[in-house]
N, C-alpha and C. Protein backbone atom coordinates (compact mmCIF):
# COMPACT_ATOMS: atom_id res chain seq x y z
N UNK A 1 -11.41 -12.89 1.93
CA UNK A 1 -10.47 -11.83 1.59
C UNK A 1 -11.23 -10.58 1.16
N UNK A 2 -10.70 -9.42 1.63
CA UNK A 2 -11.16 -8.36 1.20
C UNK A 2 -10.55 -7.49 -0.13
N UNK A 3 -10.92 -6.35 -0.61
CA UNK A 3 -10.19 -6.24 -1.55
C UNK A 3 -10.14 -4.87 -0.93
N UNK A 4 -8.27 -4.17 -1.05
CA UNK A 4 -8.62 -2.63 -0.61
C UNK A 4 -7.98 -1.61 -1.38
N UNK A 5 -8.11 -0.65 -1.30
CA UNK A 5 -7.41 0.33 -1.73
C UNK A 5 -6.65 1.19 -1.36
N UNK A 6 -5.25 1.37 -0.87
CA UNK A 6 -4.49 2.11 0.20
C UNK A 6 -3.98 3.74 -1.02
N UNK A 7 -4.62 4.62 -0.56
CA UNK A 7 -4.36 6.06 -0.95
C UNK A 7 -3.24 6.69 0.05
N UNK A 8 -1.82 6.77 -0.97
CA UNK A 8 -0.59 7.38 -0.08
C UNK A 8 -0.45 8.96 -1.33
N UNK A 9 -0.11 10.03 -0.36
CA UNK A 9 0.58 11.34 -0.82
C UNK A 9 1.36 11.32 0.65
N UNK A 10 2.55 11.78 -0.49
CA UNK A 10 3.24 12.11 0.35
C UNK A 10 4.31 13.98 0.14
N UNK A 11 5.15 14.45 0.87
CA UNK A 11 5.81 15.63 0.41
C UNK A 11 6.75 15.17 -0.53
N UNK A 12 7.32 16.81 -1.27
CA UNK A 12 8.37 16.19 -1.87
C UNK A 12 9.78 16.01 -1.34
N UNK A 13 9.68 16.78 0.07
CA UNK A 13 11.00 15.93 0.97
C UNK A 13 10.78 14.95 1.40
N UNK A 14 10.18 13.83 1.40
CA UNK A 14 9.49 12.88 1.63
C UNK A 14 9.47 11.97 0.31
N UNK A 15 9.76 11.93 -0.61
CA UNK A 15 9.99 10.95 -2.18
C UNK A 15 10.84 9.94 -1.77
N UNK A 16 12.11 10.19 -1.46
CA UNK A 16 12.55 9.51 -1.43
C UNK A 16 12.18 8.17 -0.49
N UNK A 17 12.01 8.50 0.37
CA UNK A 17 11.74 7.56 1.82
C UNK A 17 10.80 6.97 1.36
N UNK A 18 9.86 7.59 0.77
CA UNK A 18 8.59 6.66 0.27
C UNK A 18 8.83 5.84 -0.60
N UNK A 19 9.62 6.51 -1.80
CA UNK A 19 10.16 4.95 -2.57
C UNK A 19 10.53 3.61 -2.20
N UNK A 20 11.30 3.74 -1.05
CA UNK A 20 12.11 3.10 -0.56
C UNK A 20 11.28 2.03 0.18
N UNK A 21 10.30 2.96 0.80
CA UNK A 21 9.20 1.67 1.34
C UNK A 21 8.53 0.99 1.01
N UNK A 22 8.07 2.05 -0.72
CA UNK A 22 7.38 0.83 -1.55
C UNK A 22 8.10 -0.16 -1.97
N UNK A 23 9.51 0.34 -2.44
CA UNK A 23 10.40 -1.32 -3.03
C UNK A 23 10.22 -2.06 -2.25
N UNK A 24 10.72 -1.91 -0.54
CA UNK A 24 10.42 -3.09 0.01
C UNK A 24 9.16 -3.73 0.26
N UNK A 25 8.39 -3.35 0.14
CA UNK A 25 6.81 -4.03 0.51
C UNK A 25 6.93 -4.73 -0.97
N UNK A 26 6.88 -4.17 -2.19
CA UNK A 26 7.25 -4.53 -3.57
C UNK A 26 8.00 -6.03 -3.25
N UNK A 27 9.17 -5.90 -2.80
CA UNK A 27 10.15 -6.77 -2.78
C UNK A 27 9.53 -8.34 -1.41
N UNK A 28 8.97 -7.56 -0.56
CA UNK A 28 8.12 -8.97 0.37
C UNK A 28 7.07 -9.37 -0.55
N UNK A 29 6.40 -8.85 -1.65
CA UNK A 29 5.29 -9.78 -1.91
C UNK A 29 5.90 -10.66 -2.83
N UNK A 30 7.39 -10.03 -3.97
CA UNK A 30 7.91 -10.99 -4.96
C UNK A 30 8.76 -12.11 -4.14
N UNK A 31 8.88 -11.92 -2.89
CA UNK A 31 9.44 -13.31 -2.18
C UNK A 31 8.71 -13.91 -1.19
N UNK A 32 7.23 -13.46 -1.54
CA UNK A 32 6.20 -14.22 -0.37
C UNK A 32 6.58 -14.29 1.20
N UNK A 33 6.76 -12.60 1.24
CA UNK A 33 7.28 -12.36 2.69
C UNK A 33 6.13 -11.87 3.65
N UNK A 34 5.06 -11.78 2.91
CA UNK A 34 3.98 -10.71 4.03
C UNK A 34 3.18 -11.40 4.75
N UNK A 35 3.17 -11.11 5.81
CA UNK A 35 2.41 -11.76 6.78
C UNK A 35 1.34 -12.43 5.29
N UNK A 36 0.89 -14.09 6.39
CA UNK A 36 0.21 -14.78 5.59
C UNK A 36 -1.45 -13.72 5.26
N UNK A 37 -2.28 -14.07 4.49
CA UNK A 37 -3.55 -13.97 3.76
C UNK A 37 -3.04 -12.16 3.76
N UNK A 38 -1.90 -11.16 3.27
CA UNK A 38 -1.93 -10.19 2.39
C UNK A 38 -1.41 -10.65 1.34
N UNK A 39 -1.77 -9.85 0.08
CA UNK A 39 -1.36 -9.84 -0.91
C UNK A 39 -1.12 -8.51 -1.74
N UNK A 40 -0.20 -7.90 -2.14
CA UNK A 40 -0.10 -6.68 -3.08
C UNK A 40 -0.80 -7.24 -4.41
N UNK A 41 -1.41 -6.33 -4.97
CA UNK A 41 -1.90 -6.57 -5.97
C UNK A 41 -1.73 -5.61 -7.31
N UNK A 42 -0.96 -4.60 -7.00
CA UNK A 42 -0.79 -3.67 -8.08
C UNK A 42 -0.27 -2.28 -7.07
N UNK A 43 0.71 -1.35 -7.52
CA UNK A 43 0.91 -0.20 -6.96
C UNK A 43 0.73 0.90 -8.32
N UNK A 44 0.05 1.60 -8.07
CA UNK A 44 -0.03 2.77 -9.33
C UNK A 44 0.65 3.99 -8.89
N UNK A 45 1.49 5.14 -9.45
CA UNK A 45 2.37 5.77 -8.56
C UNK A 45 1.74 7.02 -9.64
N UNK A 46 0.86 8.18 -9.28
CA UNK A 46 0.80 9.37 -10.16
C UNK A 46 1.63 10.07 -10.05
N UNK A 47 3.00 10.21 -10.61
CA UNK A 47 3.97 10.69 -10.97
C UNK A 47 4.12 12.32 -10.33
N UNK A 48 2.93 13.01 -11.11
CA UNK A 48 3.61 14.53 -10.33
C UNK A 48 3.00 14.90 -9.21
N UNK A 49 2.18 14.18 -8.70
CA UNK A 49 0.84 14.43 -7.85
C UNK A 49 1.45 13.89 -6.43
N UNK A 50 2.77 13.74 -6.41
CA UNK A 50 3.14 12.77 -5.38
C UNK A 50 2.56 12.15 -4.41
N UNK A 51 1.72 11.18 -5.11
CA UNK A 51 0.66 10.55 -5.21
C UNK A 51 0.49 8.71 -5.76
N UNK A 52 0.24 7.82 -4.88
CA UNK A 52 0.65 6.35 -5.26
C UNK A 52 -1.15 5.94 -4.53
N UNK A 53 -1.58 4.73 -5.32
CA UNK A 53 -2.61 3.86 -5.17
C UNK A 53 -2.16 2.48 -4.93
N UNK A 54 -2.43 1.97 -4.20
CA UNK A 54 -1.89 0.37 -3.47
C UNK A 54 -3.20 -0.24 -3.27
N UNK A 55 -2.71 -1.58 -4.50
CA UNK A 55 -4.49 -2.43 -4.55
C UNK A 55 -4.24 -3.66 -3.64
N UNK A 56 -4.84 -3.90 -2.71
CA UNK A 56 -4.21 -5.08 -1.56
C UNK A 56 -5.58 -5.90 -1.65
N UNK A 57 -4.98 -7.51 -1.26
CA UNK A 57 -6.09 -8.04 -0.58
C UNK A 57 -5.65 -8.54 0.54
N UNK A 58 -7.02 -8.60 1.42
CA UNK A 58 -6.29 -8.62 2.98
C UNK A 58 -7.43 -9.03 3.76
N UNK A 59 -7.22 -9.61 4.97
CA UNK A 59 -8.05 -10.25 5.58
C UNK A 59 -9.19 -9.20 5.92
N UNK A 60 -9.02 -8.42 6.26
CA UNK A 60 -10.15 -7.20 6.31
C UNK A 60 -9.24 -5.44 6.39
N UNK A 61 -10.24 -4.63 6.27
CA UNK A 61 -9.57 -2.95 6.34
C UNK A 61 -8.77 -2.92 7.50
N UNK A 62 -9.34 -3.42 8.70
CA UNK A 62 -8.72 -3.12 9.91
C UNK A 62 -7.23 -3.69 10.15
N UNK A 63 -7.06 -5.31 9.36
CA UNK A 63 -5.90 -5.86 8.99
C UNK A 63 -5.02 -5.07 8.87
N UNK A 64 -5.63 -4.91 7.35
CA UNK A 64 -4.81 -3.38 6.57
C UNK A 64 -3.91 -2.39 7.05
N UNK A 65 -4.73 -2.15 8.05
CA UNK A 65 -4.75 -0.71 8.46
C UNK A 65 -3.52 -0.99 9.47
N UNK A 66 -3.58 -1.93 10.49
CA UNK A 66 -2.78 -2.41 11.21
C UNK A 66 -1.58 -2.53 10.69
N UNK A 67 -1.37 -3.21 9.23
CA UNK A 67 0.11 -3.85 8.84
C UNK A 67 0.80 -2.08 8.48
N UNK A 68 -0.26 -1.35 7.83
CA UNK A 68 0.17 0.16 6.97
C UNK A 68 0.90 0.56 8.27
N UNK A 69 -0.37 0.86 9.27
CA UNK A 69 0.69 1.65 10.52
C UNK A 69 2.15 1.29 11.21
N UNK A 70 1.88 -0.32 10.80
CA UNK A 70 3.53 -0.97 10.97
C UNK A 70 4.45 -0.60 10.49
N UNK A 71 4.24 -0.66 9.11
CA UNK A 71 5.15 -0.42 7.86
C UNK A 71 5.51 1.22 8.29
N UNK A 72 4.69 2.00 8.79
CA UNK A 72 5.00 3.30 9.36
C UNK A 72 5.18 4.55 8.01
N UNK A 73 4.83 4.05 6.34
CA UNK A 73 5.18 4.91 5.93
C UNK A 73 5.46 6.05 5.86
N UNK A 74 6.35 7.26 5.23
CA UNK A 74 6.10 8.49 5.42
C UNK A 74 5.23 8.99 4.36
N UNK A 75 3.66 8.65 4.73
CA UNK A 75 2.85 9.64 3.62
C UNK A 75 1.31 10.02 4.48
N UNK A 76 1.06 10.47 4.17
CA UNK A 76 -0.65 10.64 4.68
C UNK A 76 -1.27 9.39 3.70
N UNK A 77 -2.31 8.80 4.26
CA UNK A 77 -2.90 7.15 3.87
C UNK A 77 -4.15 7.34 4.16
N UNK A 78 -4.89 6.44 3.40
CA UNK A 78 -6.37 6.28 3.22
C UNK A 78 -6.30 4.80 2.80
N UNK A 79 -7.65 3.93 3.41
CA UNK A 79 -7.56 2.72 3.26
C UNK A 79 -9.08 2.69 2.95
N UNK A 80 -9.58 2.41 1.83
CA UNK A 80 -10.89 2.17 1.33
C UNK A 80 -11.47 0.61 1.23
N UNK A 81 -12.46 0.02 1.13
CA UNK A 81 -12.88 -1.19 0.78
C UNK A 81 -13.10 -0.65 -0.79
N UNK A 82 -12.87 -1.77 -1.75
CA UNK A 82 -12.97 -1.70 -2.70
C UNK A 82 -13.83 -3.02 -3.49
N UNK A 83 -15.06 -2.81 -4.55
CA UNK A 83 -15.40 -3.93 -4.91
C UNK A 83 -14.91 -3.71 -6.45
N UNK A 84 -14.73 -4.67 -6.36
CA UNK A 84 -14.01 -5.39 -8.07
C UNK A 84 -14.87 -5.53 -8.88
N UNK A 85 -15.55 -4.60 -10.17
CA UNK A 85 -16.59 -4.52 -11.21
C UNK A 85 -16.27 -5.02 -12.42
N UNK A 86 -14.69 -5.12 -12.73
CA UNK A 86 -14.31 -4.92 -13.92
C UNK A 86 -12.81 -5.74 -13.66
């Protein structure tokens, strides 16, 4: 498993829709809906910056990257490898 970091901004005509996609991704991991070996691991949302951090683990970036473009959010995205120090 990898560990990643998905970087979403999005507009502010664009809030809403984005919420909406995080509940549901939110809502597949609290009913063990996501394709097998992802896992959400935390969403951090910077409030005025319309601006959210998504900590995933996942079979690799490219995984990742694949399920994000599915999910189709409306935000501009960044998908980092991330190592766990702390």
């Amino acid at each position: 498993m990898t560990n990643l970091i998905v970087e979403h901004e999005w507009k502010d005509k664009n809030k809403d829709a984005a919420f909406k996609v995080v509940g549901s991704i939110i809502d597949m991991q609290k009913n063990s809906k996501l394709p097998q070996g992802f896992k959400l691991l935390s969403v951090q949302v910077l409030g005025d910056k319309n601006r959210a951090i998504c900590n995933w683990e996942a079979p690799s970036r490219d995984a990742l990257l694949g399920l994000v473009k599915q999910v189709n959010p409306p935000t501009k995205f960044e998908v980092h490898e991330a190592q766990k120090i702390f």
